[in-house]
PDB file of N, CA and C in Angstrom:
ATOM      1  N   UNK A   1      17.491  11.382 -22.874  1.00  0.00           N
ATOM      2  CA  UNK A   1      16.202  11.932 -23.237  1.00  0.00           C
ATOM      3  C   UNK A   1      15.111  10.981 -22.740  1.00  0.00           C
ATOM      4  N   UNK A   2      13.953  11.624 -22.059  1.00  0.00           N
ATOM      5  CA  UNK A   2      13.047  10.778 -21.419  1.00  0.00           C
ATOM      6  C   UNK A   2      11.740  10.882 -22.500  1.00  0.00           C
ATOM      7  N   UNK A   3      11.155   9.179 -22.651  1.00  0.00           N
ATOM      8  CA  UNK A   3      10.020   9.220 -23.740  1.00  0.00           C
ATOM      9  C   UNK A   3       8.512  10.159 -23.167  1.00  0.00           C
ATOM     10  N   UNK A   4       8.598  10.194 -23.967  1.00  0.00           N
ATOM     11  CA  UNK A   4       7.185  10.861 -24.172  1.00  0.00           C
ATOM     12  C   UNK A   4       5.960   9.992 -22.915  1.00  0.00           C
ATOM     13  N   UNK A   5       5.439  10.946 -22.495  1.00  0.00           N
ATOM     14  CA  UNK A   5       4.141   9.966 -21.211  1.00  0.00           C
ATOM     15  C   UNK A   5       3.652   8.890 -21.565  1.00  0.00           C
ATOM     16  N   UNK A   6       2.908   8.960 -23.034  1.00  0.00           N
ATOM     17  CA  UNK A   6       2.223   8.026 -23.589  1.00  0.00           C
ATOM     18  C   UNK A   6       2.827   6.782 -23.890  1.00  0.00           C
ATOM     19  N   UNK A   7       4.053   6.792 -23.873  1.00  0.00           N
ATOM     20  CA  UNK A   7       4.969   5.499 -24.290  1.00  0.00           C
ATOM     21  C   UNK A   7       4.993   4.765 -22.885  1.00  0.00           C
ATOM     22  N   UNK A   8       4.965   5.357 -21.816  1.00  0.00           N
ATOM     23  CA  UNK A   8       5.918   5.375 -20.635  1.00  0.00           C
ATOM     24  C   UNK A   8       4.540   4.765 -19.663  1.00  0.00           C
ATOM     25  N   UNK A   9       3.572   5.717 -19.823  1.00  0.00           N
ATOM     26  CA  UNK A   9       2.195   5.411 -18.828  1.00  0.00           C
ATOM     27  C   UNK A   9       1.320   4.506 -19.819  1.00  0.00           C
ATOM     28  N   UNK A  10       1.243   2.977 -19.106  1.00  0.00           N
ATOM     29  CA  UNK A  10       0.370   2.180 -19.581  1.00  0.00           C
ATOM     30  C   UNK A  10      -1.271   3.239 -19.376  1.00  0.00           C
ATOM     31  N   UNK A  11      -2.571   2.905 -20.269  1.00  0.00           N
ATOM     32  CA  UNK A  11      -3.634   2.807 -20.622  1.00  0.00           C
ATOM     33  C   UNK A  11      -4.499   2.091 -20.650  1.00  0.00           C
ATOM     34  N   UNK A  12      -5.632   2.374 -20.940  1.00  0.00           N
ATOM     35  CA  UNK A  12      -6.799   1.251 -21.048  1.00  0.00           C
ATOM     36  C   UNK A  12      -7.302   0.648 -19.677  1.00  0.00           C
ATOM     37  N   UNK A  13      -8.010  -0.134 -19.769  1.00  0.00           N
ATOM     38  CA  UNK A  13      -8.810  -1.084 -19.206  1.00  0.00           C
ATOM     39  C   UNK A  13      -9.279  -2.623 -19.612  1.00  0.00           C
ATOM     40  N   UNK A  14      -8.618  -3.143 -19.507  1.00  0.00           N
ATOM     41  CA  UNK A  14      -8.251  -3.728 -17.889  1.00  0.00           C
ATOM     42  C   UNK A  14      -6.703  -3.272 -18.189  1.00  0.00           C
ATOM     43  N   UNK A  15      -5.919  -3.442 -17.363  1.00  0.00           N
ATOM     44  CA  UNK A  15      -4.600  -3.625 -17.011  1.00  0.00           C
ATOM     45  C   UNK A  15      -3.715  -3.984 -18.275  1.00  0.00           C
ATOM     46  N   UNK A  16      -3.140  -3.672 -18.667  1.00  0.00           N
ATOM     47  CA  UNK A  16      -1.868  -4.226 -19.743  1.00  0.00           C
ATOM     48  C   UNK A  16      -0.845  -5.387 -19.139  1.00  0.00           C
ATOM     49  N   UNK A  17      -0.919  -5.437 -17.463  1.00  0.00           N
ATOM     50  CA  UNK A  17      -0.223  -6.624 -16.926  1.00  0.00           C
ATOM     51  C   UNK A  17      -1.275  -7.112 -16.422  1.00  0.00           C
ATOM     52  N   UNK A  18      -0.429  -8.541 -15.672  1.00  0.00           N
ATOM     53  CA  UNK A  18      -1.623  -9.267 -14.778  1.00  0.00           C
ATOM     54  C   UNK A  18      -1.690  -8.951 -13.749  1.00  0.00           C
ATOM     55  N   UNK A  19      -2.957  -9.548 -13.274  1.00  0.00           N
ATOM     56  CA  UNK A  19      -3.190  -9.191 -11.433  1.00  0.00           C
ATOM     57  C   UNK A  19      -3.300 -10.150 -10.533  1.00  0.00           C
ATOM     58  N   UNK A  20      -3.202 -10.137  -9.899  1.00  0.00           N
ATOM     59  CA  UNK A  20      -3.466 -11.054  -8.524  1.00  0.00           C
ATOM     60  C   UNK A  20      -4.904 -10.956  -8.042  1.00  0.00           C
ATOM     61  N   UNK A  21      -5.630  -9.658  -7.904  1.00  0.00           N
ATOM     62  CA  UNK A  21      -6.973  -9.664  -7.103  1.00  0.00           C
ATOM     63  C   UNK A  21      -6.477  -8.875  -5.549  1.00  0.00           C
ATOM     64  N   UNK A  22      -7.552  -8.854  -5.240  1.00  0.00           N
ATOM     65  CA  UNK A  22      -7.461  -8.684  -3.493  1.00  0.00           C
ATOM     66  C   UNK A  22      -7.769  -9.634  -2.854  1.00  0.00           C
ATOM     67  N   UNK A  23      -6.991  -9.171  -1.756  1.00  0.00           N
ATOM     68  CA  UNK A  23      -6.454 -10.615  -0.431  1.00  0.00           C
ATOM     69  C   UNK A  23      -7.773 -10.133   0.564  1.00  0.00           C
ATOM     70  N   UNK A  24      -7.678  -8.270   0.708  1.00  0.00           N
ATOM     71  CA  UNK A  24      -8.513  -7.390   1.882  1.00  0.00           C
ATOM     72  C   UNK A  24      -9.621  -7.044   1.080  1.00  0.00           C
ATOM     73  N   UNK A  25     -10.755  -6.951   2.496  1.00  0.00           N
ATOM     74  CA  UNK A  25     -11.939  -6.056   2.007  1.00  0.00           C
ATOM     75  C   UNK A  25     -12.008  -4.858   2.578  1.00  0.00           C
ATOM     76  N   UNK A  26     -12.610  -3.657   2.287  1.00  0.00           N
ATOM     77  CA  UNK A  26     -13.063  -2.509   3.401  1.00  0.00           C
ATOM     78  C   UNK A  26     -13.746  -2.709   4.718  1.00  0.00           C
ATOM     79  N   UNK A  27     -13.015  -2.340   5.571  1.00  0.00           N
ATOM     80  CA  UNK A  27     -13.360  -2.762   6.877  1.00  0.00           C
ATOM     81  C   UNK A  27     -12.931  -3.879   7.622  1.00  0.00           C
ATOM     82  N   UNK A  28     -11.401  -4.235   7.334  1.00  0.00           N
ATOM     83  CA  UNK A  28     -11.052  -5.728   7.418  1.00  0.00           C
ATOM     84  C   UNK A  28      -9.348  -5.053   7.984  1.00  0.00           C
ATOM     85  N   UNK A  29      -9.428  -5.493   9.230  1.00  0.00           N
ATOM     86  CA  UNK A  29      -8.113  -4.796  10.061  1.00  0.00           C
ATOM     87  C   UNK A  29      -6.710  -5.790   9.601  1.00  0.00           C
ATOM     88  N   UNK A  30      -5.704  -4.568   9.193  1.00  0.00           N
ATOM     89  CA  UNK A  30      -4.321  -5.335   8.602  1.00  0.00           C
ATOM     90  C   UNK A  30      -3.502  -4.670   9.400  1.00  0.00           C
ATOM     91  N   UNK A  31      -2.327  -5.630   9.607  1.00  0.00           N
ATOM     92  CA  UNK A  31      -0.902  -4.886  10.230  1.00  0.00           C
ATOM     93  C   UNK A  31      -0.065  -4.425   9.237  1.00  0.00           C
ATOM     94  N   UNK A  32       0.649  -3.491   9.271  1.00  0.00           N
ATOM     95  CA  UNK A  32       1.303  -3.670   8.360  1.00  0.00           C
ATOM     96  C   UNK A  32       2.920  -4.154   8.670  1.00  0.00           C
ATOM     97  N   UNK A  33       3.826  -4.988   8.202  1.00  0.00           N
ATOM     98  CA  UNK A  33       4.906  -6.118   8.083  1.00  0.00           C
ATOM     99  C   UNK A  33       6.033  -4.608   8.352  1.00  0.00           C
ATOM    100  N   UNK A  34       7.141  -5.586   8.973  1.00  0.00           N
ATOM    101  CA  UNK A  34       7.745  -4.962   9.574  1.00  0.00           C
ATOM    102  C   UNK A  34       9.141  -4.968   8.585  1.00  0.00           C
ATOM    103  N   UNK A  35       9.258  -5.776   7.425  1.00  0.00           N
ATOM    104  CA  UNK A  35      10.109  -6.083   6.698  1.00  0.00           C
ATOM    105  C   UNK A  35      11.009  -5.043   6.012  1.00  0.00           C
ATOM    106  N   UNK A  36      12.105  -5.304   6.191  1.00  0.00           N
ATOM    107  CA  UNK A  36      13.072  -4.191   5.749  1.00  0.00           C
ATOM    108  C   UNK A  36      13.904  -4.970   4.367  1.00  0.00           C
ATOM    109  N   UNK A  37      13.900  -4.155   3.416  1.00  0.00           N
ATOM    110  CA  UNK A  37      14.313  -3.943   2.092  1.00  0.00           C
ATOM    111  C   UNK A  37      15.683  -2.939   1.650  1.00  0.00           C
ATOM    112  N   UNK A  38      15.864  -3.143   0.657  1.00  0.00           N
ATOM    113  CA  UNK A  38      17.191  -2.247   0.524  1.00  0.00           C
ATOM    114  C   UNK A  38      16.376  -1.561  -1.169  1.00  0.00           C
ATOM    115  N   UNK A  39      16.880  -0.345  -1.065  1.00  0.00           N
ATOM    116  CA  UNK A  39      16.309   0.634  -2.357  1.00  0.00           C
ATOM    117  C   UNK A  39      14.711   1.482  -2.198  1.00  0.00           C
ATOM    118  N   UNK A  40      14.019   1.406  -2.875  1.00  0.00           N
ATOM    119  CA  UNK A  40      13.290   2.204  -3.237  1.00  0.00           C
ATOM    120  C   UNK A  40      12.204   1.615  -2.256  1.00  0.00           C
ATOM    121  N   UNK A  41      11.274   2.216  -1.317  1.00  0.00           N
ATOM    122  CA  UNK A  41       9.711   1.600  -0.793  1.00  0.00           C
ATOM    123  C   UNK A  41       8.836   2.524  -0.403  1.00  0.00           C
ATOM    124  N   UNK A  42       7.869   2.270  -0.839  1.00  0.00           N
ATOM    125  CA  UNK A  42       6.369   3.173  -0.673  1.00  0.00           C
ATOM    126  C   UNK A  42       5.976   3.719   0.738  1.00  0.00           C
ATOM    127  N   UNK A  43       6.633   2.144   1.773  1.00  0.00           N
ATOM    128  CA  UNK A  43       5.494   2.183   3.063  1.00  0.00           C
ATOM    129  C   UNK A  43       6.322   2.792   3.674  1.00  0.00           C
ATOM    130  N   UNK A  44       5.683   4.469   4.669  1.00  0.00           N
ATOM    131  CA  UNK A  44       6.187   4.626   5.763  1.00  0.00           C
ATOM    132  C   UNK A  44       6.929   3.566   6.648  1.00  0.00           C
ATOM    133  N   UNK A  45       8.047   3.962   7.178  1.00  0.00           N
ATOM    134  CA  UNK A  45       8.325   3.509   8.612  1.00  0.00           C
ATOM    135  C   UNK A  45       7.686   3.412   9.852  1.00  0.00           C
ATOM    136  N   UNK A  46       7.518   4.567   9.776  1.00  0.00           N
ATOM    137  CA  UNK A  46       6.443   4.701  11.083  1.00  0.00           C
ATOM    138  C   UNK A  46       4.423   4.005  10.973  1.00  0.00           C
ATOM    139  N   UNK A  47       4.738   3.527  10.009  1.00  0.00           N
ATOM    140  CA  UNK A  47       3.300   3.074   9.690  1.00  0.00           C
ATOM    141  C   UNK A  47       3.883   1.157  10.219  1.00  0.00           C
ATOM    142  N   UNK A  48       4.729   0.820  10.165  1.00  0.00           N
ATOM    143  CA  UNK A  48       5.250  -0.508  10.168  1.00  0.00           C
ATOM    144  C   UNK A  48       5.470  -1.180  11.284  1.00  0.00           C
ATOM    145  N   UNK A  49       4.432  -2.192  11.519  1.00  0.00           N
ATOM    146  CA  UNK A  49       3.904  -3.033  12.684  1.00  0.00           C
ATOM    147  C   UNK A  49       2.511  -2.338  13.205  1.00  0.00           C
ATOM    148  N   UNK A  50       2.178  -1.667  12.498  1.00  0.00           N
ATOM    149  CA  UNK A  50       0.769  -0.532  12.887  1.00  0.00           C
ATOM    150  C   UNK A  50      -0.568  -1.222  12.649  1.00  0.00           C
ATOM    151  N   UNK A  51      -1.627  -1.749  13.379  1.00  0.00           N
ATOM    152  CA  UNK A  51      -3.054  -1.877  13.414  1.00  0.00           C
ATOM    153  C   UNK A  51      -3.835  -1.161  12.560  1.00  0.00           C
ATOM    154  N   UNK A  52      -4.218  -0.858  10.977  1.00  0.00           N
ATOM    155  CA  UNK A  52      -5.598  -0.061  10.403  1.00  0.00           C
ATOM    156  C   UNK A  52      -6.521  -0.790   9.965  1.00  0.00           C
ATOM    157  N   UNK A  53      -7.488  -0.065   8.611  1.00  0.00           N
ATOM    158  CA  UNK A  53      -8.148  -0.485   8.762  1.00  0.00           C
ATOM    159  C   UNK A  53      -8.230  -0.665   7.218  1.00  0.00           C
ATOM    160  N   UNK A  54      -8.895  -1.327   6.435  1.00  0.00           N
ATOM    161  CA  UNK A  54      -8.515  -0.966   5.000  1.00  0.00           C
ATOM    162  C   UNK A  54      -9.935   0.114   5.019  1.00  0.00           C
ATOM    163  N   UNK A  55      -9.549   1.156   4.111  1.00  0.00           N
ATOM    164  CA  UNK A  55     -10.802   2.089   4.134  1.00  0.00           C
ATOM    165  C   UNK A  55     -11.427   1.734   2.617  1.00  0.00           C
ATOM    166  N   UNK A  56     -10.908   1.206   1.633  1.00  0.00           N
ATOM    167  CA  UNK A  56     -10.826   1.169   0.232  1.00  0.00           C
ATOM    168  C   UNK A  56     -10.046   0.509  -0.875  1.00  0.00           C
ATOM    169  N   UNK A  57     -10.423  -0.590  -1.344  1.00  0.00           N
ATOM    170  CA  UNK A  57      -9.477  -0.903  -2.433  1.00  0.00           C
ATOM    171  C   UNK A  57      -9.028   0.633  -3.787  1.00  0.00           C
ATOM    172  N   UNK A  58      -8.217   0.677  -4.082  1.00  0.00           N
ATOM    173  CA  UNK A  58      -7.708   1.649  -4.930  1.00  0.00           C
ATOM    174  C   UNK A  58      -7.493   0.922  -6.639  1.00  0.00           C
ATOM    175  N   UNK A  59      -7.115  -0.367  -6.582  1.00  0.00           N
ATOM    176  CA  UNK A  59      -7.121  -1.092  -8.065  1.00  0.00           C
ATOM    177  C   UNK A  59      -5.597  -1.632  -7.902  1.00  0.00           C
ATOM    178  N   UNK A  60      -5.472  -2.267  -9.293  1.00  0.00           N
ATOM    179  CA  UNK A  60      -3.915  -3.238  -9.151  1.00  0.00           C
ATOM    180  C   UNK A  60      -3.208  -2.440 -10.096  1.00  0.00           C
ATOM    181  N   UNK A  61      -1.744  -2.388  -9.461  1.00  0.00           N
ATOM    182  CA  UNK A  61      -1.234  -1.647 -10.207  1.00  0.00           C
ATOM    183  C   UNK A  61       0.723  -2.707 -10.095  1.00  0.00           C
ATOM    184  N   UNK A  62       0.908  -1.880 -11.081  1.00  0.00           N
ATOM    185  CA  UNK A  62       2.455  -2.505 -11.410  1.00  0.00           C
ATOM    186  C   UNK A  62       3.582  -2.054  -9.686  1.00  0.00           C
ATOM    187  N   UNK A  63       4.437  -2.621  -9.028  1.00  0.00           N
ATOM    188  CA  UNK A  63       4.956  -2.556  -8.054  1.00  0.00           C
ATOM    189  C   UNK A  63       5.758  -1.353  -8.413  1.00  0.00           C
ATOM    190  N   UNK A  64       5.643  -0.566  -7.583  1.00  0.00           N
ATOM    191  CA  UNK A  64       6.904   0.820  -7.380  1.00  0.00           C
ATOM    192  C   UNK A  64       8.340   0.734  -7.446  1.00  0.00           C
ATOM    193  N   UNK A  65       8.133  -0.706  -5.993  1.00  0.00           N
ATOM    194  CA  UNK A  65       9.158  -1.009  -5.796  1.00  0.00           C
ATOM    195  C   UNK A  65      10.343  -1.618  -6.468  1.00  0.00           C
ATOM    196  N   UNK A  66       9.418  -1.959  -7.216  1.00  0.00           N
ATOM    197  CA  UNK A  66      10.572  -2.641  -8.626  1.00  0.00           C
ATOM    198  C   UNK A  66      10.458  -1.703 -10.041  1.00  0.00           C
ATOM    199  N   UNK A  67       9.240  -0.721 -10.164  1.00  0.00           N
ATOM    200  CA  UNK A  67       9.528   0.252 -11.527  1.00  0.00           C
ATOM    201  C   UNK A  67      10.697   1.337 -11.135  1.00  0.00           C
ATOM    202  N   UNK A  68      11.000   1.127  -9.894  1.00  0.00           N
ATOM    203  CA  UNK A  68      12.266   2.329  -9.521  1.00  0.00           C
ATOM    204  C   UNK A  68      13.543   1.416 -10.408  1.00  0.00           C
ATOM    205  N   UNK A  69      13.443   0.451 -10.641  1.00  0.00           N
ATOM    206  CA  UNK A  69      14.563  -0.459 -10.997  1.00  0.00           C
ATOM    207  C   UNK A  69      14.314  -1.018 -12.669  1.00  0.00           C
ATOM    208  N   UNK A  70      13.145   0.186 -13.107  1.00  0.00           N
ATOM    209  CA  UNK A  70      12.971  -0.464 -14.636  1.00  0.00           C
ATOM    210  C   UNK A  70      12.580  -1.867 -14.627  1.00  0.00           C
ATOM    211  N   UNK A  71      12.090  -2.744 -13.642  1.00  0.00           N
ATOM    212  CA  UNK A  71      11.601  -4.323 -13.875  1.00  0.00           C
ATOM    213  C   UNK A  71      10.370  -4.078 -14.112  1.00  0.00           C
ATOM    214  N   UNK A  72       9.751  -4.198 -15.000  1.00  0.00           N
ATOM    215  CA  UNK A  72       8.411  -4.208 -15.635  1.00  0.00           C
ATOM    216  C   UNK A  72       7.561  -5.557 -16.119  1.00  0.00           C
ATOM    217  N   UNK A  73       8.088  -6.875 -15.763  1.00  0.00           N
ATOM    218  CA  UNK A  73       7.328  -7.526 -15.946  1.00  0.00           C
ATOM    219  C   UNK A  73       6.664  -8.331 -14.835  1.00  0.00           C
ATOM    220  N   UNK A  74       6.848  -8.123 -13.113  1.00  0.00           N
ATOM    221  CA  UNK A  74       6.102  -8.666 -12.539  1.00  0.00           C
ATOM    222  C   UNK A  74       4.558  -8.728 -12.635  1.00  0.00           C
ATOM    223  N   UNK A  75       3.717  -9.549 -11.602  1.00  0.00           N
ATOM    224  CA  UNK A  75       2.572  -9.246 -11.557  1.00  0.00           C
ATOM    225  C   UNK A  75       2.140  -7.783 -10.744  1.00  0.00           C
ATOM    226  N   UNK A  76       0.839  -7.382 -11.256  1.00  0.00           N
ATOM    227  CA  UNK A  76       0.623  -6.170 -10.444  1.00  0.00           C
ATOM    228  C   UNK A  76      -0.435  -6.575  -8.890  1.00  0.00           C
ATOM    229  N   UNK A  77       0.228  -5.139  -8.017  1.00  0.00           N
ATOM    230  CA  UNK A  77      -0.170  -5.870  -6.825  1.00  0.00           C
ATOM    231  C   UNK A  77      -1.562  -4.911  -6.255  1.00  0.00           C
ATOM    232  N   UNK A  78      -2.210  -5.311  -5.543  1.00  0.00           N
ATOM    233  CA  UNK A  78      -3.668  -4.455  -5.011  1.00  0.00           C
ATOM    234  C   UNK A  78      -2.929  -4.103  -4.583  1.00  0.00           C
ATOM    235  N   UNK A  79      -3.412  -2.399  -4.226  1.00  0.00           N
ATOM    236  CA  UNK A  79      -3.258  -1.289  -3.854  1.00  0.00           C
ATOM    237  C   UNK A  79      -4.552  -0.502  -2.742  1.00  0.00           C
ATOM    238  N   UNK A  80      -3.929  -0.751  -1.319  1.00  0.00           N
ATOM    239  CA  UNK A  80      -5.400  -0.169  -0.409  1.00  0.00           C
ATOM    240  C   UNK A  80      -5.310   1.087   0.484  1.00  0.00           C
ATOM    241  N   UNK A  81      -6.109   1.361   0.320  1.00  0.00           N
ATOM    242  CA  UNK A  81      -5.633   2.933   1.240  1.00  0.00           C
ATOM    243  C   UNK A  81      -6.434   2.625   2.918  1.00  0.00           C
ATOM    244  N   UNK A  82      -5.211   2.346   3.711  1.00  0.00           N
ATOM    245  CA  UNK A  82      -5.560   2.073   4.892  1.00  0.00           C
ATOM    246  C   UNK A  82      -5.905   3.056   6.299  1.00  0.00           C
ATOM    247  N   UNK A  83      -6.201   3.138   6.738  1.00  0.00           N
ATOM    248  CA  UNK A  83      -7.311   3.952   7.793  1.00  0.00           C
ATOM    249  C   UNK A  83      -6.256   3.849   9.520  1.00  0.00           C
ATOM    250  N   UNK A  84      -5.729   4.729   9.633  1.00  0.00           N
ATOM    251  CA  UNK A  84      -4.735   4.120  11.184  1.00  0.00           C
ATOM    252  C   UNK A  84      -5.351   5.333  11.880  1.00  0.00           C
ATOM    253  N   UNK A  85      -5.615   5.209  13.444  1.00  0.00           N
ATOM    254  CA  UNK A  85      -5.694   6.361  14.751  1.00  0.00           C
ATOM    255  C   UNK A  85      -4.511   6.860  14.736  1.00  0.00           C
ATOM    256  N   UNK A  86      -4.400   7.858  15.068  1.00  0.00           N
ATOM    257  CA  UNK A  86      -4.125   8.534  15.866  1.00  0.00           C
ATOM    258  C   UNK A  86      -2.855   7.744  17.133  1.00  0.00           C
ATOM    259  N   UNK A  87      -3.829   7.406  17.789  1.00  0.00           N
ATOM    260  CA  UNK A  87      -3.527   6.638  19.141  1.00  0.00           C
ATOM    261  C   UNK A  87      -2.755   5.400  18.663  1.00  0.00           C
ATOM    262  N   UNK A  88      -3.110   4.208  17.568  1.00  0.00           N
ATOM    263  CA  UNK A  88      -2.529   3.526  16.836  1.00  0.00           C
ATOM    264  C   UNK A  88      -0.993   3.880  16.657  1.00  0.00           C
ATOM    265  N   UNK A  89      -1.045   4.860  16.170  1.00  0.00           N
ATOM    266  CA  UNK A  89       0.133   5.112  15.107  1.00  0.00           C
ATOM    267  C   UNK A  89       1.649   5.881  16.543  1.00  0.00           C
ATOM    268  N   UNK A  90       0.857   6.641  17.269  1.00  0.00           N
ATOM    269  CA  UNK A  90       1.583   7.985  18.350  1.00  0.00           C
ATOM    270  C   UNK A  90       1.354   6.866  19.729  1.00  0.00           C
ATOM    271  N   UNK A  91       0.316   6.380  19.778  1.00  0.00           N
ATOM    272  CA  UNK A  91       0.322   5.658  21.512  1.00  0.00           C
ATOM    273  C   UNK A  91      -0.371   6.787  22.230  1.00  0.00           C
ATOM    274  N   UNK A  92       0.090   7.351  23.649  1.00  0.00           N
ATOM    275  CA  UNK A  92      -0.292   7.800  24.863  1.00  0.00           C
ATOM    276  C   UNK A  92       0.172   9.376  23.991  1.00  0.00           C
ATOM    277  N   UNK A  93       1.299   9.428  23.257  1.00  0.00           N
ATOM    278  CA  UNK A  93       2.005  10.750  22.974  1.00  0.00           C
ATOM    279  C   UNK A  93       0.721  11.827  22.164  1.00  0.00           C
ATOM    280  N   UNK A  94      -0.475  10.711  21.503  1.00  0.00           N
ATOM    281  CA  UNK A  94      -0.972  11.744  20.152  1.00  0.00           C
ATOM    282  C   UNK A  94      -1.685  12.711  20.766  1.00  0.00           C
ATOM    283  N   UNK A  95      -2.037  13.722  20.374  1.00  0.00           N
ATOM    284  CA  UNK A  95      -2.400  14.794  20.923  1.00  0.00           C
ATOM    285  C   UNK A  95      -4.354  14.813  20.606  1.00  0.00           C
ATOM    286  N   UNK A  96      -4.414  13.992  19.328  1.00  0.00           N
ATOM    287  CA  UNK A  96      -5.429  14.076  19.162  1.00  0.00           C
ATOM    288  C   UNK A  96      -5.899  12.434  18.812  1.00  0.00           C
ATOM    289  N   UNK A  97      -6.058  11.905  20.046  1.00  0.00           N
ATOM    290  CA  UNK A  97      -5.867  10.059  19.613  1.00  0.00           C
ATOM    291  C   UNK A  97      -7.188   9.885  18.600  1.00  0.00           C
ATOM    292  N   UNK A  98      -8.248  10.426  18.827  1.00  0.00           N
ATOM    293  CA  UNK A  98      -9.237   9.926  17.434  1.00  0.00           C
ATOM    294  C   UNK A  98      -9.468  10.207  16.341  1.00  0.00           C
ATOM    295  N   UNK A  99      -8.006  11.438  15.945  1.00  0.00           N
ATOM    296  CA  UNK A  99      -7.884  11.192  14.486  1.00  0.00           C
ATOM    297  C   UNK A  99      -7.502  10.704  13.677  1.00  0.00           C
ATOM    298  N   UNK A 100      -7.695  10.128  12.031  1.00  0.00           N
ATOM    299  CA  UNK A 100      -7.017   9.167  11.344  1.00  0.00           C
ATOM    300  C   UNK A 100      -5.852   9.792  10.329  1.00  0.00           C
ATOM    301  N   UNK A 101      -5.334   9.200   9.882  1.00  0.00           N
ATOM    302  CA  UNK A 101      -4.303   8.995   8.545  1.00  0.00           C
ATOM    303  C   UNK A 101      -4.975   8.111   8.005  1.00  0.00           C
ATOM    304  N   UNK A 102      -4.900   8.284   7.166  1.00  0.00           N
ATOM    305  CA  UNK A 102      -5.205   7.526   5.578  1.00  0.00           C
ATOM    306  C   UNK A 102      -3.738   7.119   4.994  1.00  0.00           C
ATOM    307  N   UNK A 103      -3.485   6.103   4.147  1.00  0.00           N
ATOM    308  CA  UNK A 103      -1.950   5.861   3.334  1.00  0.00           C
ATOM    309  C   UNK A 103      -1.999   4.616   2.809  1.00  0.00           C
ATOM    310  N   UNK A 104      -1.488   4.722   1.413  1.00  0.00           N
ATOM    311  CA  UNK A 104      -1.815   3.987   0.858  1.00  0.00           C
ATOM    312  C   UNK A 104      -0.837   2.791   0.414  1.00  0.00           C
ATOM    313  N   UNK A 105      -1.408   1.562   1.047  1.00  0.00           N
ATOM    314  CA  UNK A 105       0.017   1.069   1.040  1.00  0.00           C
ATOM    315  C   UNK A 105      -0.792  -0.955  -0.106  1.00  0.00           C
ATOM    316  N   UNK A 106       0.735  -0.693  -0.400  1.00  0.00           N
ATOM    317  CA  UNK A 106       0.522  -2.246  -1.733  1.00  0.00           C
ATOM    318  C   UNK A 106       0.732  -3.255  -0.939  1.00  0.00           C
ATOM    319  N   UNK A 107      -0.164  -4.730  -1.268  1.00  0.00           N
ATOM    320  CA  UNK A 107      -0.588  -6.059  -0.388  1.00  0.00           C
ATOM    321  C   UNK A 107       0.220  -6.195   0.008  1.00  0.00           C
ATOM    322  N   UNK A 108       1.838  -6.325  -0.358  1.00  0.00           N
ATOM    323  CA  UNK A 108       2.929  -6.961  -0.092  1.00  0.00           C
ATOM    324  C   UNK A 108       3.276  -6.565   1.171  1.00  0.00           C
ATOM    325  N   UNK A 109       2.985  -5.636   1.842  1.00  0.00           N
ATOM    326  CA  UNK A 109       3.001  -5.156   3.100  1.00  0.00           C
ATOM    327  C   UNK A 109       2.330  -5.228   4.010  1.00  0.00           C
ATOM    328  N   UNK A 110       0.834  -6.101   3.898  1.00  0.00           N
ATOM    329  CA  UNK A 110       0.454  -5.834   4.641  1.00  0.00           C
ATOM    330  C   UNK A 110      -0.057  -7.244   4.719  1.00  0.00           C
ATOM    331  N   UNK A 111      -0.513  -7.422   5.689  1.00  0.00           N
ATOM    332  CA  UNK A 111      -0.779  -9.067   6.483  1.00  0.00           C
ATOM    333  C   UNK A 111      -2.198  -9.065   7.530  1.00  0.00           C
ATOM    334  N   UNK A 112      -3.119  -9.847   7.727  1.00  0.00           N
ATOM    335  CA  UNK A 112      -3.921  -9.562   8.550  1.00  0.00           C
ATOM    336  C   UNK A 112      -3.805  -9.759   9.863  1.00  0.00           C
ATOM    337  N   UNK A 113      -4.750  -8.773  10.664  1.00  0.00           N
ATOM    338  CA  UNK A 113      -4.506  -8.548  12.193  1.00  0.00           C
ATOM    339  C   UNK A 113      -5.737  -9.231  12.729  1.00  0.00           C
ATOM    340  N   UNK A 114      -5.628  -9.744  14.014  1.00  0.00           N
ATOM    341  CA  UNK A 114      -6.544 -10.094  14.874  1.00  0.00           C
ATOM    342  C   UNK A 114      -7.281  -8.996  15.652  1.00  0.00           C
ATOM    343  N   UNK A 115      -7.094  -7.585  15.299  1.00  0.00           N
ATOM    344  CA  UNK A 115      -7.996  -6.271  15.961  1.00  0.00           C
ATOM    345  C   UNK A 115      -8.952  -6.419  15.354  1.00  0.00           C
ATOM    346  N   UNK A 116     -10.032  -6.524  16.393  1.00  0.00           N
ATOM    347  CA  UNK A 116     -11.911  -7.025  16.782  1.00  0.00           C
ATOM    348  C   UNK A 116     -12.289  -5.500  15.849  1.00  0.00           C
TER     349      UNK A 116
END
């Protein structure tokens, strides 16, 4: 039997865990890490080793990657919804190189890029 939401979905403001902060600002170009894991992960594949852009911090939240596994006491990690082309993501193949994806991916993935 699964509890009730309210037991299950933390509340309030600020956070019920701790945070770290943000590493990125909006408008601040990240790669995202090419690192391979075993079990549960948020970040596309195909987003991995990719040039964006951060479009937005989203807030800190508890890791996915470890609530798939019931571990609930790490720290929580920023959460940014990043901005990739078209052309970025497809190369020579995209059909429409100046459009974006948006996706939202947690710090732990992502690392900063030297794209001007």
């Amino acid at each position: 039997m699964t509890a009730p939401l309210p037991e299950v979905v933390p509340t309030g403001f600020p956070p019920p865990y701790p945070t770290a902060g943000g590493r990125f600002r909006p408008g601040q170009a990240v790669r995202v890490r090419h690192g391979m894991a075993l079990g549960h992960l948020r970040t596309p594949f195909y987003l991995r080793g990719r040039v964006g852009r951060i479009e937005r911090i989203c807030g800190d939240f508890q890791n996915p990657e470890e609530l798939a596994y019931n571990h609930r006491n790490g720290m929580a990690l920023t959460l940014y919804r990043v901005r990739f082309t078209m052309a970025e993501i497809w190369g020579e193949t995209a059909e429409r190189p100046a459009d974006t994806l948006d996706a939202e991916i947690f710090e732990h993935w992502l690392e900063p890029s030297d794209a001007a």
